[in-house]
C-alpha atoms as a PDB file:
ATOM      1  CA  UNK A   1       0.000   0.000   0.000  1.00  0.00           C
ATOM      2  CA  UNK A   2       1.378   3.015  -1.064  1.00  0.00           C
ATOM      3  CA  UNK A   3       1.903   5.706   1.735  1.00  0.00           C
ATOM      4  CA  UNK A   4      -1.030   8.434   2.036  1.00  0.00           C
ATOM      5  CA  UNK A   5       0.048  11.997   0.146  1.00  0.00           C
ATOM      6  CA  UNK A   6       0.222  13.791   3.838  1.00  0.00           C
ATOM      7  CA  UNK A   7       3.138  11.078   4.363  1.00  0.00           C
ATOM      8  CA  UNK A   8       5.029  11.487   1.813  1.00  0.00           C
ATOM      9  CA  UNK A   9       4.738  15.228   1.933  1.00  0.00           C
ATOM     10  CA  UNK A  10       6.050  15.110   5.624  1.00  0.00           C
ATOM     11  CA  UNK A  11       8.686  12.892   4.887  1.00  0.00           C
ATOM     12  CA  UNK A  12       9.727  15.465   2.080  1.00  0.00           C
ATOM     13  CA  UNK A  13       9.781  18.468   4.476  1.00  0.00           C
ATOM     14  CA  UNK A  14      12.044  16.148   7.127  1.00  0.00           C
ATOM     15  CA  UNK A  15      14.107  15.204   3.948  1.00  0.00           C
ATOM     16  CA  UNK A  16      14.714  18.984   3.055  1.00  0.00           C
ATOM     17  CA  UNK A  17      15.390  19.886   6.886  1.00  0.00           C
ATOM     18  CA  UNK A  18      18.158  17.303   7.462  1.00  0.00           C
ATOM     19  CA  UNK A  19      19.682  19.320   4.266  1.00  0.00           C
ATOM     20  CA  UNK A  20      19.847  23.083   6.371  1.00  0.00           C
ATOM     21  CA  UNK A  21      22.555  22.124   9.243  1.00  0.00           C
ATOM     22  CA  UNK A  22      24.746  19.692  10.346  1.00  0.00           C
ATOM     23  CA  UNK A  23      26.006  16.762   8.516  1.00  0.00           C
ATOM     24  CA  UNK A  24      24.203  12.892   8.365  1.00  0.00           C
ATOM     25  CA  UNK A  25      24.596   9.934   6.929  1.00  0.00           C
ATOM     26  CA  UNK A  26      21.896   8.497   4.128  1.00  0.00           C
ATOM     27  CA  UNK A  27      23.063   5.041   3.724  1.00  0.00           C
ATOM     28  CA  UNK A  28      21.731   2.807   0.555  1.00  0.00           C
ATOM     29  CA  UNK A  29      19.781  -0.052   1.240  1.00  0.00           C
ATOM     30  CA  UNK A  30      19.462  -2.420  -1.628  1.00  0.00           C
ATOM     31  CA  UNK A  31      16.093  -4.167  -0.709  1.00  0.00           C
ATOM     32  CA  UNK A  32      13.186  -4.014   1.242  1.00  0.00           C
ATOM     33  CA  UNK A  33      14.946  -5.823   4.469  1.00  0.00           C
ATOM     34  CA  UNK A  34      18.002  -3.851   4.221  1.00  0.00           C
ATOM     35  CA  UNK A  35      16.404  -0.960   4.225  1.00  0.00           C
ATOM     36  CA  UNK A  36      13.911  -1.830   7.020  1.00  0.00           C
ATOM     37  CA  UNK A  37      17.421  -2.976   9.402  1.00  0.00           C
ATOM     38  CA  UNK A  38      18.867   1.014   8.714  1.00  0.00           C
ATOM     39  CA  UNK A  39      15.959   2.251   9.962  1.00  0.00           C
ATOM     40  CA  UNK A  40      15.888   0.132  13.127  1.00  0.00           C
ATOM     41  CA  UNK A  41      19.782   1.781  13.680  1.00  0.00           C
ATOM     42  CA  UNK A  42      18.223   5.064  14.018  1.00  0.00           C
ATOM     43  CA  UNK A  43      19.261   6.705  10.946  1.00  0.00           C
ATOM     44  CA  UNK A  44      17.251   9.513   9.570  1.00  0.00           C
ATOM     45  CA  UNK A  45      16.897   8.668   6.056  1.00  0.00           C
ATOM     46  CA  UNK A  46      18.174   6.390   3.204  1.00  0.00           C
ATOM     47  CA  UNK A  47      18.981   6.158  -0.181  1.00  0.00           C
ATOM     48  CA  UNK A  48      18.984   3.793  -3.021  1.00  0.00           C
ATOM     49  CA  UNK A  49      21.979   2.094  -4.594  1.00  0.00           C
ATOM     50  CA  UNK A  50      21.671   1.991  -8.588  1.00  0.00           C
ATOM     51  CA  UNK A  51      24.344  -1.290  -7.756  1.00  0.00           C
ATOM     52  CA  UNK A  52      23.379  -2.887  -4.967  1.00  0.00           C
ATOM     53  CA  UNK A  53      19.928  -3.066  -6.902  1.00  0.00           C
ATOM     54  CA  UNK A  54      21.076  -4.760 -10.241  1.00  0.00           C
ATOM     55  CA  UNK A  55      23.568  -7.220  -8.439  1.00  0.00           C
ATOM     56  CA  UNK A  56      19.985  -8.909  -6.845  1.00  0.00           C
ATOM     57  CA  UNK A  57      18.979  -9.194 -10.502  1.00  0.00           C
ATOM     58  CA  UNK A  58      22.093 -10.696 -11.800  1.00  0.00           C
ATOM     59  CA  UNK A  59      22.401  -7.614 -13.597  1.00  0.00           C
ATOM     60  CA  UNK A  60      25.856  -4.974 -13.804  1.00  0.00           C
ATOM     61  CA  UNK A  61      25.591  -1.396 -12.728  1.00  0.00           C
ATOM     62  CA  UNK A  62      23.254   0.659 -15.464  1.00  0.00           C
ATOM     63  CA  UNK A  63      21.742  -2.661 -16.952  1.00  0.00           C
ATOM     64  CA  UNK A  64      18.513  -2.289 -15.046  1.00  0.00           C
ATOM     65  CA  UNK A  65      15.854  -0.665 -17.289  1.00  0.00           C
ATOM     66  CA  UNK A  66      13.316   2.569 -15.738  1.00  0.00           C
ATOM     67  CA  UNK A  67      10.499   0.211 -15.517  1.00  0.00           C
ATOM     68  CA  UNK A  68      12.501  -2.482 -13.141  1.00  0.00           C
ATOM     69  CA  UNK A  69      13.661   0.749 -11.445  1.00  0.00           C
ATOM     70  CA  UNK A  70      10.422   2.499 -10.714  1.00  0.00           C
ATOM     71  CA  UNK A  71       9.158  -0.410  -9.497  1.00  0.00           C
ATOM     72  CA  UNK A  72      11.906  -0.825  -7.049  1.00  0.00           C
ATOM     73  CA  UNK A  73      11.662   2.951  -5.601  1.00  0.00           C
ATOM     74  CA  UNK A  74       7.976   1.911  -4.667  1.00  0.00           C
ATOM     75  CA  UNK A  75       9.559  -0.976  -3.339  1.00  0.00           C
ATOM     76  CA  UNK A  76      12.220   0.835  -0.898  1.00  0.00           C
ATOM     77  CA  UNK A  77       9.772   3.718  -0.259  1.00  0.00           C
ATOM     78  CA  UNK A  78       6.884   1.213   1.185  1.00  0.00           C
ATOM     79  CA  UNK A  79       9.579  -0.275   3.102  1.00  0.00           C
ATOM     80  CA  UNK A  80      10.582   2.253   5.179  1.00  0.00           C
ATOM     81  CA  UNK A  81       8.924   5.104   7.232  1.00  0.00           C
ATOM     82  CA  UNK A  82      12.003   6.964   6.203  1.00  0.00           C
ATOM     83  CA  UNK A  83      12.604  10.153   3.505  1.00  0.00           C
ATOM     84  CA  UNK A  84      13.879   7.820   0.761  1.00  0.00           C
ATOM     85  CA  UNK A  85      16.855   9.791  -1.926  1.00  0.00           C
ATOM     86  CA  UNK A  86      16.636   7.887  -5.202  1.00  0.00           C
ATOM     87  CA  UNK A  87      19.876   6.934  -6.788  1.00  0.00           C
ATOM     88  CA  UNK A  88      18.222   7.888 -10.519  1.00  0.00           C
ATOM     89  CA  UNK A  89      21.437   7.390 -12.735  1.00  0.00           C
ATOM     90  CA  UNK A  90      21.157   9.853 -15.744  1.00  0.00           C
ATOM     91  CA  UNK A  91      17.517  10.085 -15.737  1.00  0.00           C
ATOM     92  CA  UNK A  92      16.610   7.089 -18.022  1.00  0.00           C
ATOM     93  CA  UNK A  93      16.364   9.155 -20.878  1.00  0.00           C
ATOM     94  CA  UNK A  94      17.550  10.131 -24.030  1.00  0.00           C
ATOM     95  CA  UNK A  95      16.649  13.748 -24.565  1.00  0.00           C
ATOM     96  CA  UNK A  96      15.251  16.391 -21.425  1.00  0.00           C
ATOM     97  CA  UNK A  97      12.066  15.701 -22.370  1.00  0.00           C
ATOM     98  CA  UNK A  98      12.440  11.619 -21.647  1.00  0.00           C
ATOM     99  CA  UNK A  99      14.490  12.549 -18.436  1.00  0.00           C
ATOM    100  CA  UNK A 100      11.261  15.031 -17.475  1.00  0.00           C
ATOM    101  CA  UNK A 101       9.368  12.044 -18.117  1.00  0.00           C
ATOM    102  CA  UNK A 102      11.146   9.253 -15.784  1.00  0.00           C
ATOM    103  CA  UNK A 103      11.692  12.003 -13.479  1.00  0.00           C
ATOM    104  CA  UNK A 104       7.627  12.516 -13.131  1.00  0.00           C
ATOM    105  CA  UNK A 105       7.668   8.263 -12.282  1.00  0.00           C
ATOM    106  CA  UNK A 106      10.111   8.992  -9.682  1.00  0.00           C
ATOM    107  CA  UNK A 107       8.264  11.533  -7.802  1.00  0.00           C
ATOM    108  CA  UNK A 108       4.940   9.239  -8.179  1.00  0.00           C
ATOM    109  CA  UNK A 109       6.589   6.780  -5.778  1.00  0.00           C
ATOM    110  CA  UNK A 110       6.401   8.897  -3.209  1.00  0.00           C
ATOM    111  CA  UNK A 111      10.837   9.532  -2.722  1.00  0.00           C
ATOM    112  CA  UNK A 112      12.171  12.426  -1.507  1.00  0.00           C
ATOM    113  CA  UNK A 113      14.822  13.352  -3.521  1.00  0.00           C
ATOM    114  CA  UNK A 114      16.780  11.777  -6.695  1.00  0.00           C
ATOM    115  CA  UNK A 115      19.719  12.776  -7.877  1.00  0.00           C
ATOM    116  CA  UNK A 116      20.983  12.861 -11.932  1.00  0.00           C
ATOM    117  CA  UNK A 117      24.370  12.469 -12.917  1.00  0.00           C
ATOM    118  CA  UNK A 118      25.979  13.383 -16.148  1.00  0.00           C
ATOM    119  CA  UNK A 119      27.664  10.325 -17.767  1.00  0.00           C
ATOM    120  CA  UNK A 120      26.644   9.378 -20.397  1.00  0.00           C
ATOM    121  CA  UNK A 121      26.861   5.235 -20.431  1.00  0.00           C
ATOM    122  CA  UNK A 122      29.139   5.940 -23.244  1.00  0.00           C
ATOM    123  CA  UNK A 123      33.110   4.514 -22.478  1.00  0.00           C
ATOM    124  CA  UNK A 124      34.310   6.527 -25.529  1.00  0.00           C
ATOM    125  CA  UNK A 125      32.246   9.699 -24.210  1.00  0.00           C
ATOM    126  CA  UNK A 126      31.416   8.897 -20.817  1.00  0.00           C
ATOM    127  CA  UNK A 127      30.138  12.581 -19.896  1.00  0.00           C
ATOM    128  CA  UNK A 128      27.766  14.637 -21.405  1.00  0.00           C
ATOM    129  CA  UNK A 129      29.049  18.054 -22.455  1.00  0.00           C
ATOM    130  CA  UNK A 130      28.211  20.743 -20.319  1.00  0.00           C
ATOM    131  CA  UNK A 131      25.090  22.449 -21.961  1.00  0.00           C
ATOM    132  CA  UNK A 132      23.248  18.904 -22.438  1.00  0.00           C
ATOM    133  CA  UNK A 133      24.343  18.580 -18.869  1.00  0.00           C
ATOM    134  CA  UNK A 134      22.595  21.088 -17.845  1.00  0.00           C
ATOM    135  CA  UNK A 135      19.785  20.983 -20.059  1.00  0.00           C
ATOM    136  CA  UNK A 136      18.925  17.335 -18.594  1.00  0.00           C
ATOM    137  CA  UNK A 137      18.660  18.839 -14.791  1.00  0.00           C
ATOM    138  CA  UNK A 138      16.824  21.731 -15.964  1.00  0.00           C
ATOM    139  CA  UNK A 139      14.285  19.404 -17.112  1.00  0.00           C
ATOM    140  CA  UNK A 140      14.206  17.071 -14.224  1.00  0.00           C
ATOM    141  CA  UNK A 141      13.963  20.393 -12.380  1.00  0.00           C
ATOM    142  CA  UNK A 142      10.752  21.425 -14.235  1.00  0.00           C
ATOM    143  CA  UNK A 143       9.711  17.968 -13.869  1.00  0.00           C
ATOM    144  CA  UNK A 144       9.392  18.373  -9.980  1.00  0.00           C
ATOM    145  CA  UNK A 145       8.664  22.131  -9.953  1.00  0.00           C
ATOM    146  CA  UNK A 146       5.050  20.897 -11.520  1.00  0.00           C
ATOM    147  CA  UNK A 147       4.834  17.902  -9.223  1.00  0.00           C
ATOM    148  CA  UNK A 148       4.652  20.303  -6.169  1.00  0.00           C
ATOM    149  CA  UNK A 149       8.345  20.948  -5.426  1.00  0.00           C
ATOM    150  CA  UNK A 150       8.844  19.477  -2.844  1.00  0.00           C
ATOM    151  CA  UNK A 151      10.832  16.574  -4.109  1.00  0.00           C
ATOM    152  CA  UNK A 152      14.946  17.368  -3.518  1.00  0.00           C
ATOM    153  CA  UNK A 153      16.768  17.198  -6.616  1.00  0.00           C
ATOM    154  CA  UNK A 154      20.772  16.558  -6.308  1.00  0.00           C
ATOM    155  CA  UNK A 155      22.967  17.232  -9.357  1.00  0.00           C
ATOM    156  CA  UNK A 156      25.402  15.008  -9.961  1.00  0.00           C
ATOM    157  CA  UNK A 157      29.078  15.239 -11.599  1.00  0.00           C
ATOM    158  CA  UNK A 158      30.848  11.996 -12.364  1.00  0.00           C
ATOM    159  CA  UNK A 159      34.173  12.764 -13.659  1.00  0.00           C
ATOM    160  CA  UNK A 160      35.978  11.459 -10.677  1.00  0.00           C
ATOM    161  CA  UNK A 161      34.379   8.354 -10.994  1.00  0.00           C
ATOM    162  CA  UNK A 162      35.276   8.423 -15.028  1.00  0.00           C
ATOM    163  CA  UNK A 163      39.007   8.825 -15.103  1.00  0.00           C
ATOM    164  CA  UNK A 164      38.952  12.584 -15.594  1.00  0.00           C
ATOM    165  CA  UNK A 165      39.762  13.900 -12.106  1.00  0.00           C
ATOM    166  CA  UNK A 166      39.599  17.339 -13.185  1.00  0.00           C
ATOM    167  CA  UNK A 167      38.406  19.281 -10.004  1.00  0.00           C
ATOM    168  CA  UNK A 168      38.192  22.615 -11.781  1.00  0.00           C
ATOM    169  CA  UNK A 169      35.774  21.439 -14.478  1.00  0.00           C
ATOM    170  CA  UNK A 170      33.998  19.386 -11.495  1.00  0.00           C
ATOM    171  CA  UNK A 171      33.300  22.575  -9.602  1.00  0.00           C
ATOM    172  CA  UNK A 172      32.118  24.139 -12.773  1.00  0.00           C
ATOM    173  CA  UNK A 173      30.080  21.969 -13.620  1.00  0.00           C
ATOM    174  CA  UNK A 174      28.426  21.624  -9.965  1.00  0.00           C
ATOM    175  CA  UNK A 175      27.717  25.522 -10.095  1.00  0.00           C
ATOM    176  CA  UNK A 176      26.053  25.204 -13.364  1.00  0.00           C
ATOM    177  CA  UNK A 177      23.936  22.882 -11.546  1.00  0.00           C
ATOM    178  CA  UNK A 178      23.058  24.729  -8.755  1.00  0.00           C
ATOM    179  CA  UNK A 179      22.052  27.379 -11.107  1.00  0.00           C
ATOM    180  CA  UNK A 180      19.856  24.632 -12.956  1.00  0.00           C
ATOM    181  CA  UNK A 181      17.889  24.412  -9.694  1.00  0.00           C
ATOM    182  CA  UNK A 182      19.719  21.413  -7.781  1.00  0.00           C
ATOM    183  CA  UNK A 183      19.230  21.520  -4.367  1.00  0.00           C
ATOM    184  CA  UNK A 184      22.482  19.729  -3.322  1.00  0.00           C
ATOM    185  CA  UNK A 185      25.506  19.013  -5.114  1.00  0.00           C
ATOM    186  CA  UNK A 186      27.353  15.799  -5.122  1.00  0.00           C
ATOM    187  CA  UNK A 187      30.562  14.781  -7.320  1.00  0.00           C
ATOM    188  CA  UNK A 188      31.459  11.064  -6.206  1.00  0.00           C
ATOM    189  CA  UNK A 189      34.964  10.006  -6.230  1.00  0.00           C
ATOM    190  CA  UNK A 190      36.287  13.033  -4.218  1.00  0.00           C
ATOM    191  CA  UNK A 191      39.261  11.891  -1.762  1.00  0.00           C
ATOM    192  CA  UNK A 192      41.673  14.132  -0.738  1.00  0.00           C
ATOM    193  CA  UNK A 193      40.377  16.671   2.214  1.00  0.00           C
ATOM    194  CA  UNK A 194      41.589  19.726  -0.170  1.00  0.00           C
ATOM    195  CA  UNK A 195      39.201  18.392  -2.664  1.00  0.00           C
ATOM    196  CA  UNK A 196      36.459  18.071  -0.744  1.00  0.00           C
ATOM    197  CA  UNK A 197      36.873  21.790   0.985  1.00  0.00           C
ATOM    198  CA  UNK A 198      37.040  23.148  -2.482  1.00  0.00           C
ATOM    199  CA  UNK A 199      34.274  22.040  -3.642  1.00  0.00           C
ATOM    200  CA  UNK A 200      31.677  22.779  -0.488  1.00  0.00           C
ATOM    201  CA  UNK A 201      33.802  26.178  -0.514  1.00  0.00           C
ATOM    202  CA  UNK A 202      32.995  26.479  -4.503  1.00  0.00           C
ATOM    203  CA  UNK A 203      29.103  25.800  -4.416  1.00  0.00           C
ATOM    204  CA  UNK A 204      28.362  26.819  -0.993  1.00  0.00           C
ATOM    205  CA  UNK A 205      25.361  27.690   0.560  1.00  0.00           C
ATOM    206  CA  UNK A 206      24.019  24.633  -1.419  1.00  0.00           C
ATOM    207  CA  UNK A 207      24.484  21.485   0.391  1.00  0.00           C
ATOM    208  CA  UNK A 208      27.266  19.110  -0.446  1.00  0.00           C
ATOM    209  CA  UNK A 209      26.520  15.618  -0.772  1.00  0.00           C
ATOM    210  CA  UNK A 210      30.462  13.263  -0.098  1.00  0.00           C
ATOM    211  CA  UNK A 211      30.598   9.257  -0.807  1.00  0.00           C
ATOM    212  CA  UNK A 212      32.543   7.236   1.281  1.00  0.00           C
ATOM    213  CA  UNK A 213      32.387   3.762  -0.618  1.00  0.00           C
ATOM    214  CA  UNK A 214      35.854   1.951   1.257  1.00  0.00           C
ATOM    215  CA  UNK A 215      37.386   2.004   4.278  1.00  0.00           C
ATOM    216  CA  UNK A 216      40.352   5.357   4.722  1.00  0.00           C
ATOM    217  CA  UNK A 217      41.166   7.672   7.342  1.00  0.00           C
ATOM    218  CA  UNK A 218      38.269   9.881   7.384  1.00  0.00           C
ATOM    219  CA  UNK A 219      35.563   9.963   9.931  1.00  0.00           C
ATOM    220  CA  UNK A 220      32.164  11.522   9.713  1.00  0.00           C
ATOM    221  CA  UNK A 221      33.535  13.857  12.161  1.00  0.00           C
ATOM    222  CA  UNK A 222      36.207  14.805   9.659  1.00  0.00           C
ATOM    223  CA  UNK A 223      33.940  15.040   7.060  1.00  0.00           C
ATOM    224  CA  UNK A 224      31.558  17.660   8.833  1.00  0.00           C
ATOM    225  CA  UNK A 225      34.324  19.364   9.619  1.00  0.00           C
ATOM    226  CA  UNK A 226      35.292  20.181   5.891  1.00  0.00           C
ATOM    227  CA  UNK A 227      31.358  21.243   5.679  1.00  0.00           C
ATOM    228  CA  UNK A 228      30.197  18.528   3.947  1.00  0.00           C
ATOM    229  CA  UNK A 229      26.170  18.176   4.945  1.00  0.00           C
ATOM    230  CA  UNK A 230      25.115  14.566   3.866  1.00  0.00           C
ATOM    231  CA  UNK A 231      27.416  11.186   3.513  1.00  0.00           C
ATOM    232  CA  UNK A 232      26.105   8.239   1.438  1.00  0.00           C
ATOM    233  CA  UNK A 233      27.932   4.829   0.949  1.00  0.00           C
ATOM    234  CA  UNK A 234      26.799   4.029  -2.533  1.00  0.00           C
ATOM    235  CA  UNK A 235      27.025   0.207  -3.286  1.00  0.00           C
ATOM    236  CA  UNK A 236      29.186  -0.310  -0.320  1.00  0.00           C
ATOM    237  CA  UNK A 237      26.756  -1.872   2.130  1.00  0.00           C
ATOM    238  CA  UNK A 238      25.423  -4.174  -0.913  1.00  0.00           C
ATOM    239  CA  UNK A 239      29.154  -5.168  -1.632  1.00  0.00           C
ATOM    240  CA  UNK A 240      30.330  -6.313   1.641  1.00  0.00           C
ATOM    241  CA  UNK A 241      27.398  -8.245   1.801  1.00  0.00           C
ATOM    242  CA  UNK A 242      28.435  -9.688  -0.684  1.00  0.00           C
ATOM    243  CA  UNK A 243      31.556  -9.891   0.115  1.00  0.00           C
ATOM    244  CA  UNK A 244      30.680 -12.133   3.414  1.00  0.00           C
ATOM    245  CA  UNK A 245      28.602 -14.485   0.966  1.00  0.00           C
ATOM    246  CA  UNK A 246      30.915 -15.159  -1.547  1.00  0.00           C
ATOM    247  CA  UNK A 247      33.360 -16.287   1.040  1.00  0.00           C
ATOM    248  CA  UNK A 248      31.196 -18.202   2.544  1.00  0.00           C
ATOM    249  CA  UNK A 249      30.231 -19.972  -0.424  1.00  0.00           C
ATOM    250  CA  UNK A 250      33.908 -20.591  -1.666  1.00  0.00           C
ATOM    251  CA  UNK A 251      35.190 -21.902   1.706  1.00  0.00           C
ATOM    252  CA  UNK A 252      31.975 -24.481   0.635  1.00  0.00           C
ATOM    253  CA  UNK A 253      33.101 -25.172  -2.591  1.00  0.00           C
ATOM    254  CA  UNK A 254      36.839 -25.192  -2.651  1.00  0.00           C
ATOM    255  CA  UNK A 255      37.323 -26.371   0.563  1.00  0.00           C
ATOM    256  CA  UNK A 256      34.741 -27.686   2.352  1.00  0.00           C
ATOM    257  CA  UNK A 257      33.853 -26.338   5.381  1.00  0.00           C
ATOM    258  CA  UNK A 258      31.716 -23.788   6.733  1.00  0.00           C
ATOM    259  CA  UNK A 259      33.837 -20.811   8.441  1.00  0.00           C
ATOM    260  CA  UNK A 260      32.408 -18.463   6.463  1.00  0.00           C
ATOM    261  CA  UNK A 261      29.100 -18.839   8.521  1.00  0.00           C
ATOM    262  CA  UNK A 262      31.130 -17.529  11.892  1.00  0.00           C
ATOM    263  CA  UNK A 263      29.135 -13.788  12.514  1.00  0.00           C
ATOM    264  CA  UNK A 264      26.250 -14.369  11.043  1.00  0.00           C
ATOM    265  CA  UNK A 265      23.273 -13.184  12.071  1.00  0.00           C
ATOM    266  CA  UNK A 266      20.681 -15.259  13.580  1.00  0.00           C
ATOM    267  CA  UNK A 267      17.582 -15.883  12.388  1.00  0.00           C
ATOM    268  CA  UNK A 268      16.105 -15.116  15.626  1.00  0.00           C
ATOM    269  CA  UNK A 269      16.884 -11.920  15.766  1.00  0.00           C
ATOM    270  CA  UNK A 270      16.297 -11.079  11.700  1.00  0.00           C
ATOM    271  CA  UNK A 271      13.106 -12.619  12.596  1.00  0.00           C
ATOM    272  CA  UNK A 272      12.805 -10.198  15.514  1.00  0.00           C
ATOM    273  CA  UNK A 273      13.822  -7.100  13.625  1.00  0.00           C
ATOM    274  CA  UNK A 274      11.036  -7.420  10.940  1.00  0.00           C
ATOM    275  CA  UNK A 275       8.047  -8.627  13.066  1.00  0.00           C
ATOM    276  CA  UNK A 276       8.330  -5.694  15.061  1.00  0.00           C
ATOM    277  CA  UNK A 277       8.008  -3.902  11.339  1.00  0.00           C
ATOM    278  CA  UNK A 278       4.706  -3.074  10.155  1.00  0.00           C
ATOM    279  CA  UNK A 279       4.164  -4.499   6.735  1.00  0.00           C
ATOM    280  CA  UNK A 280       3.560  -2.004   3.990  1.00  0.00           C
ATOM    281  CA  UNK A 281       0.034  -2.770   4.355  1.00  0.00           C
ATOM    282  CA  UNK A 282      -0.141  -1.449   7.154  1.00  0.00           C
ATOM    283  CA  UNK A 283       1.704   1.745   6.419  1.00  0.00           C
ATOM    284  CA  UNK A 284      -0.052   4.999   5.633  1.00  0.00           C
END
């Protein structure tokens, strides 16, 4: 059962107010139980992982089409009483108009924010130039304007993550976002603490949105310190998940025995967690 309009419109205002001060951590669930054991930890909202999501179809990163995708937003969104950020990839579209379009699903599953990134699928070309760039979030941008508003729209800039760590174009390119109407900026693959100053410096007062996707040095303290306002972990929760099974299995397989089962959780207290859950029937 989908949650009531009232719902999703307060879930949208706590979304927007976690975005104003301080600095928390939206991590990415990548199903309906995942999400449902972040909650119990007391975080304040979550976000989807474009990753995490395909690897439970047997599918890479980007193979998942908008249908599979919309249908997994409702999914997350039912599963939680949580402000849900949607991890939207480019859009699903091939022109602003299409992006507009898959932009107007999103917002019908009731999230509170998606983000839009700028590569292009393409290895040969993997961003889009700057004015299609920004043409793109200007239309997912109109796209929510005429929904209400209300939904938080993050622009994303992926050259970090596409072998063109140019930090200059980065920050330009998160500006002309801004100006596109994104409400908070995010360019994954950021590392260095000089990096990540520049940039909240660059687009500030907009919020700035930092992954941490492997283990390093820096601490969410550190990373409020250098102004950042949100954290998410991207497919990181999904792949050390993943990590434990495949160990598990291979100790099986190569070796036989079953280490690989030492830590695991019981099914007691999984059992636990999600009968004291309401099912999304029972949500409003």
């Amino acid at each position: 059962m989908t949650a009531s309009p009232s719902t999703i419109a307060a879930r949208r205002r706590a979304f927007r107010a976690l975005h104003e001060t301080g600095c928390f951590v939206i991590p990415n669930p990548w199903d309906a139980g995942s999400a449902r054991y972040l909650e119990s930890l007391g975080f304040k909202a979550l976000a989807t992982t474009s990753s995490g999501f395909a690897w439970t179809q047997a599918q890479a990163d980007g193979a998942m089409s908008r249908d599979a995708v919309i249908a997994h937003l409702r999914e997350i969104v039912a599963a939680t009483d949580l402000p849900v950020n949607a991890d939207f990839e480019s859009g699903y579209g091939a022109d602003p108009q299409a992006v507009a379009e898959s932009v107007r699903l999103a917002i019908e599953t009731g999230v509170a924010g998606l983000s839009i990134e700028d590569s292009t699928g393409d290895a040969e070309q993997p961003i889009h130039d700057l004015a299609t760039a920004v043409a793109r979030l200007r239309a997912a941008r109109a796209a929510i304007d005429a929904a209400g508003g209300d939904t938080l729209l993050v622009g994303r800039a992926e050259n970090f993550l596409h072998g063109r760590p140019d930090l200059a174009d980065t920050i330009a390119r998160l500006r002309a976002y801004a100006e596109a109407g994104a409400d908070c900026l995010y360019a994954p693959g950021l590392r260095t603490r000089e990096d990540i100053a520049a940039v909240v410096a660059a687009v500030a007062p907009r919020p700035v949105n930092l992954l941490v996707s492997s283990a390093g040095d820096l601490t969410l303290a550190d990373v409020a310190a250098l102004g950042v306002r949100r954290v998410s972990v991207g497919g990181a929760m999904a792949r050390t998940a993943w990590g434990g099974f495949m160990r598990a299995a291979k100790a099986i397989a190569e070796h036989g025995v079953f280490d690989g089962f030492a830590g695991a959780a019981t099914g007691a207290e999984l059992n636990a967690l999600f009968r004291a859950v309401p099912d999304a029937a029972e949500r409003t």
